[in-house]
Protein backbone atom coordinates (compact mmCIF):
# COMPACT_ATOMS: atom_id res chain seq x y z
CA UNK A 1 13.79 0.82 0.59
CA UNK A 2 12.94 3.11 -1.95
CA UNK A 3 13.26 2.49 -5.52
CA UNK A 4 15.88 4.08 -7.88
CA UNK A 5 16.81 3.84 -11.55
CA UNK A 6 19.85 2.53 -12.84
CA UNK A 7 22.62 5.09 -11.81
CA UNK A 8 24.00 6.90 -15.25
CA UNK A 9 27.70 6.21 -14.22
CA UNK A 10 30.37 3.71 -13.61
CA UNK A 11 31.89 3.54 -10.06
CA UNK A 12 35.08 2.03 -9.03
CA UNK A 13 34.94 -0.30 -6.55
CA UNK A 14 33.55 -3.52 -5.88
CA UNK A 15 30.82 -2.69 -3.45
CA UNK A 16 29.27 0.49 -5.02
CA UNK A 17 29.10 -1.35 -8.68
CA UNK A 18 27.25 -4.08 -6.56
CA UNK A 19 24.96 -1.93 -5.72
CA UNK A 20 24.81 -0.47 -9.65
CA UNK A 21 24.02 -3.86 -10.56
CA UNK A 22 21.07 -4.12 -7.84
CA UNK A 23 19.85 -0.62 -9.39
CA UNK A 24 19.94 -3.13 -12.68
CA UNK A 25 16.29 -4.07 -11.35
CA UNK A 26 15.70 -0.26 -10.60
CA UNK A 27 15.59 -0.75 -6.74
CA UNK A 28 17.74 -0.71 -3.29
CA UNK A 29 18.07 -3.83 -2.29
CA UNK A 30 18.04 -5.79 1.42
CA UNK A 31 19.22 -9.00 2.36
CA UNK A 32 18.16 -11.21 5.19
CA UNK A 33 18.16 -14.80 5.97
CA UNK A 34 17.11 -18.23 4.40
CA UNK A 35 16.80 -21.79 5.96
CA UNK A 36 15.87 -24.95 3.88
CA UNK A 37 15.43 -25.63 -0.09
CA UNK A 38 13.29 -28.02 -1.96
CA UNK A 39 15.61 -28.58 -4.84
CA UNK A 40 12.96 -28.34 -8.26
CA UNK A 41 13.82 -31.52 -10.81
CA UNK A 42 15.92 -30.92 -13.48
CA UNK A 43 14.50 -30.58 -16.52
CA UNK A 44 15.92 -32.84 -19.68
CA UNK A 45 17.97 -30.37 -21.28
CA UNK A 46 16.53 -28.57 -24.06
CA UNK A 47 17.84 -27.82 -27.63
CA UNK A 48 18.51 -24.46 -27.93
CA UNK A 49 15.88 -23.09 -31.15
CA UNK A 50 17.98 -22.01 -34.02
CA UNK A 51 16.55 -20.28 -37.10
CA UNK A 52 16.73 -20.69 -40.72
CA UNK A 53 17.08 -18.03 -43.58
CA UNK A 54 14.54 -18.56 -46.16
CA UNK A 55 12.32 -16.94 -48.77
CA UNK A 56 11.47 -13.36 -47.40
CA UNK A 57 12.03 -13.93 -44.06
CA UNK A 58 13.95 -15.94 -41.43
CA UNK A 59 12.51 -19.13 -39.69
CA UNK A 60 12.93 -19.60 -36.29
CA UNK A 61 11.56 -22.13 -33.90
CA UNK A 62 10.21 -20.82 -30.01
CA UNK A 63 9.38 -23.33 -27.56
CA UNK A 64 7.05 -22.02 -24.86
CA UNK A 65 5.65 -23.43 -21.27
CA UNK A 66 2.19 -23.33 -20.78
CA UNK A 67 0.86 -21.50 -17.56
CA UNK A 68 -2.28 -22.81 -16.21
CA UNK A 69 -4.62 -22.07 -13.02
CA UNK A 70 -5.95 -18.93 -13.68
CA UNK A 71 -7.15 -16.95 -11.19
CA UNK A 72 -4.39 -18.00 -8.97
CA UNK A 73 -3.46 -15.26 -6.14
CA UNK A 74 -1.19 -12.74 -5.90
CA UNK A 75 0.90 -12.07 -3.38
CA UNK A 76 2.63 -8.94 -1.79
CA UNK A 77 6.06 -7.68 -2.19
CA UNK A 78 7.78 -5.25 -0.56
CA UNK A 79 11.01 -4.33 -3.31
CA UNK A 80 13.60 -6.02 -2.42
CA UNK A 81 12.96 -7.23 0.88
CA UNK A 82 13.22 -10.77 1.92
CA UNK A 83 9.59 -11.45 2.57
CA UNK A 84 6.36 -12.31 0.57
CA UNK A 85 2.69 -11.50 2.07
CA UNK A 86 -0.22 -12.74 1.68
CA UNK A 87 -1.71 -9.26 1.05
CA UNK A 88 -0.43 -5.72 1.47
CA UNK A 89 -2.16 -5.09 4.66
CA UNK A 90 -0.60 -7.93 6.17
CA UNK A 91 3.36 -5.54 5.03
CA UNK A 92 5.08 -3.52 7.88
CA UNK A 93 3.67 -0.34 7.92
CA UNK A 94 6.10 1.33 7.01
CA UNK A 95 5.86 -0.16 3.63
CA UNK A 96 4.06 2.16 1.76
CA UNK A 97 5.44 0.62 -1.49
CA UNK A 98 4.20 -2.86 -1.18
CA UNK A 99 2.88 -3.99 -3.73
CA UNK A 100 0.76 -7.35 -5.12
CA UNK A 101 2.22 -8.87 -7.74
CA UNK A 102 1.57 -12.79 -9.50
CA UNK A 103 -1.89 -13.37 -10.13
CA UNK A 104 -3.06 -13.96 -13.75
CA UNK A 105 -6.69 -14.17 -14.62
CA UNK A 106 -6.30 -16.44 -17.61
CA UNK A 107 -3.76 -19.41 -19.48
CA UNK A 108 -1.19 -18.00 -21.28
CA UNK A 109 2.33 -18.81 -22.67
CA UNK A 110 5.78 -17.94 -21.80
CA UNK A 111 9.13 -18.43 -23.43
CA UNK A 112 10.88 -21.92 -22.06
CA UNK A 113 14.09 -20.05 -22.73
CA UNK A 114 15.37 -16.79 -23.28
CA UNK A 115 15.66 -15.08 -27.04
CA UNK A 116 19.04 -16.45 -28.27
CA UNK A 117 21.90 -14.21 -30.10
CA UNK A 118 20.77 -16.35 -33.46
CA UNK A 119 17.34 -16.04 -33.46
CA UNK A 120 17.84 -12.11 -32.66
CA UNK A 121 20.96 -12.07 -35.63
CA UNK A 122 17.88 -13.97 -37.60
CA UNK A 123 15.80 -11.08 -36.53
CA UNK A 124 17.99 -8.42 -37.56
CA UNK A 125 18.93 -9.79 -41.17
CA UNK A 126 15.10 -9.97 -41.91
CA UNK A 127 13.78 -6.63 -40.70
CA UNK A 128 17.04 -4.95 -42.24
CA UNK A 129 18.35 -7.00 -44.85
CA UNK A 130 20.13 -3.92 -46.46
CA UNK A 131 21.84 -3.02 -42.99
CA UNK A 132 20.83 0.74 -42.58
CA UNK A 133 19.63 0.27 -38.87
CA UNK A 134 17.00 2.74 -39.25
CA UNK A 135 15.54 1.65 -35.64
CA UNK A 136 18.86 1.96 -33.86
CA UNK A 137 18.71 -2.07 -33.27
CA UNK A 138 22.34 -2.52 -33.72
CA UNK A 139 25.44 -0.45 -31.95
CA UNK A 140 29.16 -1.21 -32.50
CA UNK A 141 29.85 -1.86 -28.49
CA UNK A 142 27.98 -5.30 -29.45
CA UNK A 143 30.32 -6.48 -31.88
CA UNK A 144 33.06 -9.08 -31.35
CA UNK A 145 36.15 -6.63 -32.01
CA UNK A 146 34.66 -3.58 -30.41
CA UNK A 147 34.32 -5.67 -26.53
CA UNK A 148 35.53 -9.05 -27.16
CA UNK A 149 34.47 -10.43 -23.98
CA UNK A 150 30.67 -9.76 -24.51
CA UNK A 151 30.10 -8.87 -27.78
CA UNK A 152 27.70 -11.04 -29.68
CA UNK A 153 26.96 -9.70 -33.13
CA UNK A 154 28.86 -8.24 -36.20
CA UNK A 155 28.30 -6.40 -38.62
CA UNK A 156 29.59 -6.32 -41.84
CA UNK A 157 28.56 -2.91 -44.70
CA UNK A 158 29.76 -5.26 -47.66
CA UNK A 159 27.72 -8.37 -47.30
CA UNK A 160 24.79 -9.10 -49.40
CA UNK A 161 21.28 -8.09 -48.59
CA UNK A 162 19.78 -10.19 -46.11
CA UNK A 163 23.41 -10.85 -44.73
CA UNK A 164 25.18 -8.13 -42.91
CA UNK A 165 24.43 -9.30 -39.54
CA UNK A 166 26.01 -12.35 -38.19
CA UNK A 167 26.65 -13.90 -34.45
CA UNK A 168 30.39 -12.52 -33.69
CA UNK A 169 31.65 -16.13 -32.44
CA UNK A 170 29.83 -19.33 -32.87
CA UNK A 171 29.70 -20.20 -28.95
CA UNK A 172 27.45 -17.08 -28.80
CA UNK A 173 25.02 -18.72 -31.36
CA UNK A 174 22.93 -20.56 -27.66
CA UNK A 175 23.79 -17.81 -25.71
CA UNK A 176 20.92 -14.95 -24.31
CA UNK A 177 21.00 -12.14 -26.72
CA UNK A 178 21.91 -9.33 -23.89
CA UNK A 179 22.03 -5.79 -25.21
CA UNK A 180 18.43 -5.09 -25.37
CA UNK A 181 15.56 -2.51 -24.83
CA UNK A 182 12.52 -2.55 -24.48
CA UNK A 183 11.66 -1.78 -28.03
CA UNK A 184 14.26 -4.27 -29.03
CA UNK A 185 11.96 -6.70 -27.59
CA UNK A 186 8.67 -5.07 -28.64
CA UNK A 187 10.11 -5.29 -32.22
CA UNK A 188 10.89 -8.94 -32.12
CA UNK A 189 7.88 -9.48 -30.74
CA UNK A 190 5.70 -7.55 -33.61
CA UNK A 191 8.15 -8.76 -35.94
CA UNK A 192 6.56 -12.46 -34.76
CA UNK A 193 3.24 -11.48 -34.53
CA UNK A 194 2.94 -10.35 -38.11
CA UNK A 195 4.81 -13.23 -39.50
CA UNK A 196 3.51 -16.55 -40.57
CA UNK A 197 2.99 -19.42 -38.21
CA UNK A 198 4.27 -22.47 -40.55
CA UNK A 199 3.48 -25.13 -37.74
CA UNK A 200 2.57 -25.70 -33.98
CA UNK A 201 3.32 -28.72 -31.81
CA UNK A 202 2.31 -29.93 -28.51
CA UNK A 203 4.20 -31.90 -26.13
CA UNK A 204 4.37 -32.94 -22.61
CA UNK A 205 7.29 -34.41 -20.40
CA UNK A 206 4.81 -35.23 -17.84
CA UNK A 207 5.79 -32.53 -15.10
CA UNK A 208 5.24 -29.81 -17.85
CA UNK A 209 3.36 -28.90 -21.25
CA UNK A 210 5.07 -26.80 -23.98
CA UNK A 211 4.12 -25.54 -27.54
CA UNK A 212 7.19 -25.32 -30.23
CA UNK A 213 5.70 -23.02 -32.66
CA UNK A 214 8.19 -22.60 -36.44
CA UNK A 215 7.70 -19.31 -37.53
CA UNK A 216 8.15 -16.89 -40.51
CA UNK A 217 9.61 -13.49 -38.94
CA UNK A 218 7.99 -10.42 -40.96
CA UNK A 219 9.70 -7.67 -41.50
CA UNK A 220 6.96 -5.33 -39.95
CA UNK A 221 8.06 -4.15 -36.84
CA UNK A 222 6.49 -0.83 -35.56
CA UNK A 223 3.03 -2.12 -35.49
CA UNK A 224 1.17 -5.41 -34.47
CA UNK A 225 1.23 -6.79 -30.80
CA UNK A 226 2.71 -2.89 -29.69
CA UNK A 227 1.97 0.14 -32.16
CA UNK A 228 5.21 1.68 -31.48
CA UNK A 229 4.23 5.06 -33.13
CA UNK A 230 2.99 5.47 -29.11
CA UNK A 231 5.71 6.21 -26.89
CA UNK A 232 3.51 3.90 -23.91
CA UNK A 233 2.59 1.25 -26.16
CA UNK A 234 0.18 -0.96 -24.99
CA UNK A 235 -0.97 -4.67 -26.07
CA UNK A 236 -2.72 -4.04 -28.74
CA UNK A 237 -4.86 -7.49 -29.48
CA UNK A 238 -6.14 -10.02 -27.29
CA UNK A 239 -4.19 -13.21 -29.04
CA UNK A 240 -0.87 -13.21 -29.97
CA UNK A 241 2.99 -12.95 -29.26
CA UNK A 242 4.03 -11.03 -26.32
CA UNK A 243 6.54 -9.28 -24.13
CA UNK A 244 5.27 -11.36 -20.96
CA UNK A 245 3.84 -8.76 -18.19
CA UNK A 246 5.09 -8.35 -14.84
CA UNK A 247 2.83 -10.39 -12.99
CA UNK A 248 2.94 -13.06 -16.20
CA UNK A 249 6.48 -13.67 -15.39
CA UNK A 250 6.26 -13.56 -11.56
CA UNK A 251 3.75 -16.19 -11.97
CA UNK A 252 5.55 -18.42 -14.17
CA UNK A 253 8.91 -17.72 -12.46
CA UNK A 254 7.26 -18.35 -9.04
CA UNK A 255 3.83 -19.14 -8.74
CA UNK A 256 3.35 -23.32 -7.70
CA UNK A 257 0.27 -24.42 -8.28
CA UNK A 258 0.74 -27.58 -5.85
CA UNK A 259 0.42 -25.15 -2.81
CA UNK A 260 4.74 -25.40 -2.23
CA UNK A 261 6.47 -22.17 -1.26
CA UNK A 262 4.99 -19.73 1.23
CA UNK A 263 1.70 -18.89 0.31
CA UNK A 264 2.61 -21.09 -2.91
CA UNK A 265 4.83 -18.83 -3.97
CA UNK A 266 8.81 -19.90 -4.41
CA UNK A 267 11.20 -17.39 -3.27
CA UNK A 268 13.60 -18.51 -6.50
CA UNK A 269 12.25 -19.43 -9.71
CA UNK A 270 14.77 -23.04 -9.46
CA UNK A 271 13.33 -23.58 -6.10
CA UNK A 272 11.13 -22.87 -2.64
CA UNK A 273 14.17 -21.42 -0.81
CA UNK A 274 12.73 -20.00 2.71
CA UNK A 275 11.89 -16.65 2.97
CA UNK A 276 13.83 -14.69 5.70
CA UNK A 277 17.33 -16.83 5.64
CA UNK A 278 18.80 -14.27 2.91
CA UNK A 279 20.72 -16.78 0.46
CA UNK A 280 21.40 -19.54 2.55
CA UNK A 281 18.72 -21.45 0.46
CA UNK A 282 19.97 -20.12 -3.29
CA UNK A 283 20.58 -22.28 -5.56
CA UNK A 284 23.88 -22.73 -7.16
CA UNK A 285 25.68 -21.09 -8.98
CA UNK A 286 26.48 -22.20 -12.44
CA UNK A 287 30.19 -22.96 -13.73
CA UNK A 288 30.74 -22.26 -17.29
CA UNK A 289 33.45 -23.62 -19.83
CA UNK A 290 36.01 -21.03 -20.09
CA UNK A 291 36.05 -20.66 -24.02
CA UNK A 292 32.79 -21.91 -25.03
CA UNK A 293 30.16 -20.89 -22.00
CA UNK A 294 28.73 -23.89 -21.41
CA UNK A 295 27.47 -25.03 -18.10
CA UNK A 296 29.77 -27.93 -16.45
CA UNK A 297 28.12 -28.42 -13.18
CA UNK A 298 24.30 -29.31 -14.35
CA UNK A 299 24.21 -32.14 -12.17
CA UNK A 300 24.62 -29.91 -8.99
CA UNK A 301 20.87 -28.81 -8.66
CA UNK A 302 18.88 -26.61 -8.06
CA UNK A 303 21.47 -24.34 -10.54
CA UNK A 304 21.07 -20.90 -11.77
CA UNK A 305 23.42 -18.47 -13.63
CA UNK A 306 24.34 -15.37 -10.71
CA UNK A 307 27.29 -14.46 -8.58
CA UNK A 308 27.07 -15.97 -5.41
CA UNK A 309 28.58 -14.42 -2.14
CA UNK A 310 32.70 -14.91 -2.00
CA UNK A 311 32.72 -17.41 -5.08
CA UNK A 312 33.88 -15.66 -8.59
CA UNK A 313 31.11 -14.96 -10.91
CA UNK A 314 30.57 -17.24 -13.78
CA UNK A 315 32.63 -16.61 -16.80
CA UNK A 316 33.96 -17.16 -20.29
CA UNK A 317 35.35 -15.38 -23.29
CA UNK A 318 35.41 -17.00 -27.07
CA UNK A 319 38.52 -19.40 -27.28
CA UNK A 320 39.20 -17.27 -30.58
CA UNK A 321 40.46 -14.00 -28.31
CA UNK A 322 43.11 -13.92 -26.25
CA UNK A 323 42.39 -13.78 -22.15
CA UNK A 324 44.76 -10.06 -21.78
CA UNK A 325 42.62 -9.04 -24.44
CA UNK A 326 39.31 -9.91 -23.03
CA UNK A 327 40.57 -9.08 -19.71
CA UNK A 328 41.59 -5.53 -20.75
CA UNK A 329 40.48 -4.57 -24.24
CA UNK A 330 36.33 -2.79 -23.48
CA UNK A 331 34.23 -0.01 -25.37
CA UNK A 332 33.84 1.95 -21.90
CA UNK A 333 37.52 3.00 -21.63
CA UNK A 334 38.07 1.15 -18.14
CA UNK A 335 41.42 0.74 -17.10
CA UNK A 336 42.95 -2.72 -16.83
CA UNK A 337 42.20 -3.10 -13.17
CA UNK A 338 38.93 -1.88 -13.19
CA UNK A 339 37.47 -3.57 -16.06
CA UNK A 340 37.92 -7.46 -14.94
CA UNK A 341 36.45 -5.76 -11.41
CA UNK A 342 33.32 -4.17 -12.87
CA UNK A 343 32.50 -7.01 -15.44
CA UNK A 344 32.66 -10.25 -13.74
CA UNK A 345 29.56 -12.18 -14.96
CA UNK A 346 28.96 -14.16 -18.30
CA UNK A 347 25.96 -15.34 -20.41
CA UNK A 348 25.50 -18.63 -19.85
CA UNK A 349 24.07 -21.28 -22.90
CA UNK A 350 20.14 -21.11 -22.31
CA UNK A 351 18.95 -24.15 -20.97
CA UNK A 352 21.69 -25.91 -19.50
CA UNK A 353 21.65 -24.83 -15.64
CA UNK A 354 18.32 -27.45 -16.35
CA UNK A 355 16.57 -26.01 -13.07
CA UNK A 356 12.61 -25.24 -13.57
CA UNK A 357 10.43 -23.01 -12.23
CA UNK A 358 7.26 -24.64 -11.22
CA UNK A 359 6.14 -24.21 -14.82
CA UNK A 360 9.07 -25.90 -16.74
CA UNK A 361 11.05 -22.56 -17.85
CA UNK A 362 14.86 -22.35 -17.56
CA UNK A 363 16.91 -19.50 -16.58
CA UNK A 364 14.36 -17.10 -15.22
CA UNK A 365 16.35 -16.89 -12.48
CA UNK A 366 19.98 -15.05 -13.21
CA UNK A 367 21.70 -15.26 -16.69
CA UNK A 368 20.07 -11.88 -18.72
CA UNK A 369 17.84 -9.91 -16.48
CA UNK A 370 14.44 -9.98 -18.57
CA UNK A 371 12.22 -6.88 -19.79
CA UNK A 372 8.82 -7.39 -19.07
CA UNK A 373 5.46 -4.73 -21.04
CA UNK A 374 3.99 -3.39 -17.66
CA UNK A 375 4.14 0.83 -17.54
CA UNK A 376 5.23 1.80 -13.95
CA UNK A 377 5.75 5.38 -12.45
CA UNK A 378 9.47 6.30 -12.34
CA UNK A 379 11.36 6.27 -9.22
CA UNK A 380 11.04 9.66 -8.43
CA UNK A 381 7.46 10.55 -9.54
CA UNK A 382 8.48 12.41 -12.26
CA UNK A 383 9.31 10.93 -15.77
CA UNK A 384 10.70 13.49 -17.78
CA UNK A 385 8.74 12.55 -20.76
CA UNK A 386 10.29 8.81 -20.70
CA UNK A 387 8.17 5.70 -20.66
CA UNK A 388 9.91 3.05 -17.67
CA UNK A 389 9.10 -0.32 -17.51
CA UNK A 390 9.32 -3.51 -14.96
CA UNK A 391 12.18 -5.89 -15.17
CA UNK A 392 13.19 -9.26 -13.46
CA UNK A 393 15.25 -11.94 -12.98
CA UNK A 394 18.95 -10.93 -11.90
CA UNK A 395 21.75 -11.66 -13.67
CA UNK A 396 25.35 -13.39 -13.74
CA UNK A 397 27.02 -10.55 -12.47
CA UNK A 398 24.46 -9.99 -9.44
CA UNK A 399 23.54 -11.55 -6.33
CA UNK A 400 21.08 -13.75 -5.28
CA UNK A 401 18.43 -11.28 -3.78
CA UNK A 402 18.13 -10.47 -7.28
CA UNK A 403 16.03 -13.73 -8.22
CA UNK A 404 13.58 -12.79 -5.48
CA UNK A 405 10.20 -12.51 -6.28
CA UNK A 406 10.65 -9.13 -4.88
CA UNK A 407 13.11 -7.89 -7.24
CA UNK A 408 10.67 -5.74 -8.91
CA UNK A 409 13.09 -3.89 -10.94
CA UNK A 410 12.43 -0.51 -13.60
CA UNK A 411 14.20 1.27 -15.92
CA UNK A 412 13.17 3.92 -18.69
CA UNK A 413 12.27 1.74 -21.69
CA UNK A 414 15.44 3.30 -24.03
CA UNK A 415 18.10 3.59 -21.81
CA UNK A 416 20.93 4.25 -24.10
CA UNK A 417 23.52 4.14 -21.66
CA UNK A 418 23.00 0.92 -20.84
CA UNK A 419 22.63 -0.51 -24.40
CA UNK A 420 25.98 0.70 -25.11
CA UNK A 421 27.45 -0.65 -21.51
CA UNK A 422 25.18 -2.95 -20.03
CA UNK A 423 25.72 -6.83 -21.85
CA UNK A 424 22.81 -8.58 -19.88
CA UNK A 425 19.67 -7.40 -20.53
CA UNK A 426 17.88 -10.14 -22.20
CA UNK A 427 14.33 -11.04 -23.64
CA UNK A 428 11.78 -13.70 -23.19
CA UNK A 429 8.64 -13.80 -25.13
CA UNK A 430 4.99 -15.06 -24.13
CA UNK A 431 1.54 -15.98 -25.73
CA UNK A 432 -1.72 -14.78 -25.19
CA UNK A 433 -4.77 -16.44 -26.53
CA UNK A 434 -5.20 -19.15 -29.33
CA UNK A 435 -2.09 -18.88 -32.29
CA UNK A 436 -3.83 -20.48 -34.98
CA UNK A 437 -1.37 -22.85 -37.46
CA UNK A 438 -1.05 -20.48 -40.93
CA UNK A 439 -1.69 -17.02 -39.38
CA UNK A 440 0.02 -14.20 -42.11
């Protein structure tokens, strides 16, 4: 089907915001059918990195996965469709958008877990420790009393310098941070890049190998991996933190190096599934904790955040609010009934669904949707002077098909609209090359 950006509205009913939530990943979207699932082992449940305010700049601890066997093949996708190919010739003919998507021609890193609302309130209180927002990184709709169902930072004008941001309950602390852009991410990730690496450990749980790296954010944000002064910023060094590509996260979310999958490819990043049975072989969906957000059904595996077909959606809202208020009380202006219809789906704590892709990350599959650095055209050939990038990885409030390997979303890469209205669009970072231990 043919690709389309996020529609610039809200609609009313059920279905059609469905299909607004597909459009989340920039494209139509087709179901089929599934079969059988190889259910991935979960992983021992990882602490979620937290961050510590010191000297000039906030520390904060990443954990990545380390993806091997480079030179692996891609594979071709067809968006949205319940398939995978071995190449693009081998696509219905009609499929003159196939495209090949997965292989990586070298090791690299990726994120075990998505950016959390700390380290991104860490973030914000070192790049703008006298709160003036001069990069548009913070808007009100994120803020505890302006949507107190998803909003995950305050800010306060009268705190000290260094201070003004902080994470608007304390269960959001583990949570995905899920109002960001692009440029939201390529700032984090310059903002790492140009701080200081204080240490960098190895470790191995014998399925997986990972690299927990402590690092001093800088307050430098418009140059160093991206030189943002360039509307289609580009990677800018050859080692380094990242915004993973496209096909750096396909392979990582899907790619399984012991030949499993079709064509070793899974066709959900928690497990093979069988492509051409639609969602019979999804994994899970997650149950969350009503206040807090945790996950209470981790020992039902393979386990991912999304809204699965006639089940309700996973959900929370702080203990501290009151459920008619989070049921009602939004920054959009949506009546009563149409609100709780609209916005279903929670952020999940990272981590806990403890399914891994064949590379040991969590959550790549639902929870925040995930911005990847690859350019693409826009949907209809003509960009009106706006830069759109590649997304992946559905979300809480979406369907399975969205965790396909297919789902080969886009979206312009400063979508205001859906800053200000959209509460799961999340970040992972990645690694490229050799970080060296006491890079400034």
């Amino acid at each position: 089907m043919a690709e389309k950006g996020m529609p610039m509205r809200f609609v009313s009913s059920r279905t059609r915001f469905s299909m607004a939530v597909v459009a989340t990943c920039g494209v139509s979207a087709l179901l089929a059918v599934s079969a059988t699932a190889d259910s991935s082992a979960a992983a021992t449940e990882p602490r979620p990195p937290g961050s510590v305010t010191s000297g000039d700049g906030a520390v904060i601890t990443v954990t990545t996965a380390k993806v091997g066997a480079p030179g692996n093949p891609s594979v071709g996708v067809v968006p949205f469709t319940d398939a995978v190919y071995r190449s693009c010739a081998d696509a219905p003919a009609t499929s003159s958008d196939c495209q090949m998507v997965g292989g990586v021609g070298y090791p690299y890193e990726i994120g075990q877990l998505e950016v959390t609302v700390e380290q991104w309130v860490a973030f914000l209180n070192t790049v703008d420790p006298e709160g003036r927002n001069r990069h548009a990184l913070y808007i009100e709709t994120e803020s505890s009393s302006g949507w107190p169902k998803y909003g995950q930072v305050d800010f306060s004008a009268d705190a000290d310098n260094g201070s003004h941001y902080s994470v608007g309950y304390p269960e959001w602390a583990d949570k995905p941070y899920g109002f960001a852009n692009f440029l939201d991410a390529a700032r984090f990730v310059n903002s790492l890049y140009n701080g200081r690496l204080i240490s960098k450990r190895i470790s191995n749980n014998g399925r997986f190998d990972y690299v927990t790296y402590r690092v001093r954010l800088s307050e430098r944000t418009e140059r160093g991996m991206y030189d943002l002064a360039r509307p289609d910023a580009t990677r800018a060094h050859d080692s380094g933190f990242v915004v993973p590509s496209q096909d750096e996260w396909i392979k990582a979310a899907y790619y399984d190096p012991s030949g499993g999958g079709t064509f070793s490819y899974w066709k959900y990043p928690t497990n093979p599934g069988v492509f051409g049975d639609g969602d019979a072989t999804a994994p899970n969906p997650t149950v969350l904790n009503p206040t807090t957000g945790d996950v209470t059904n981790a020992a039902t595996q393979p386990l991912a955040s999304y809204h699965a077909t006639d089940q309700p959606a996973p959900s929370w809202c702080p203990g501290q609010v009151q459920p008619d208020t989070c049921s009602t009380v939004n920054p959009i202006g949506l009546d009563p009934i149409t609100y709780p219809d609209l916005y279903e789906g929670s952020l999940g704590t990272v981590g806990q669904a403890r399914t891994t892709s064949p590379w040991g990350t969590l959550d790549q599959g639902g929870n925040a949707v995930e911005w990847t650095d690859t350019i693409t055209a826009p949907p209809s050939g003509r960009d009106f002077g706006r830069v759109w990038r590649r997304l992946h990885g559905g979300i809480s409030n979406a369907p399975a098909f969205q965790m396909w390997p297919s789902a080969v979303g886009l979206q312009p890469q400063d979508n205001v609209f859906y800053s200000h209205t959209y509460p799961w669009l999340g970040i992972r970072i990645g690694v490229i090359g050799d970080l060296t231990h006491g890079k400034p």
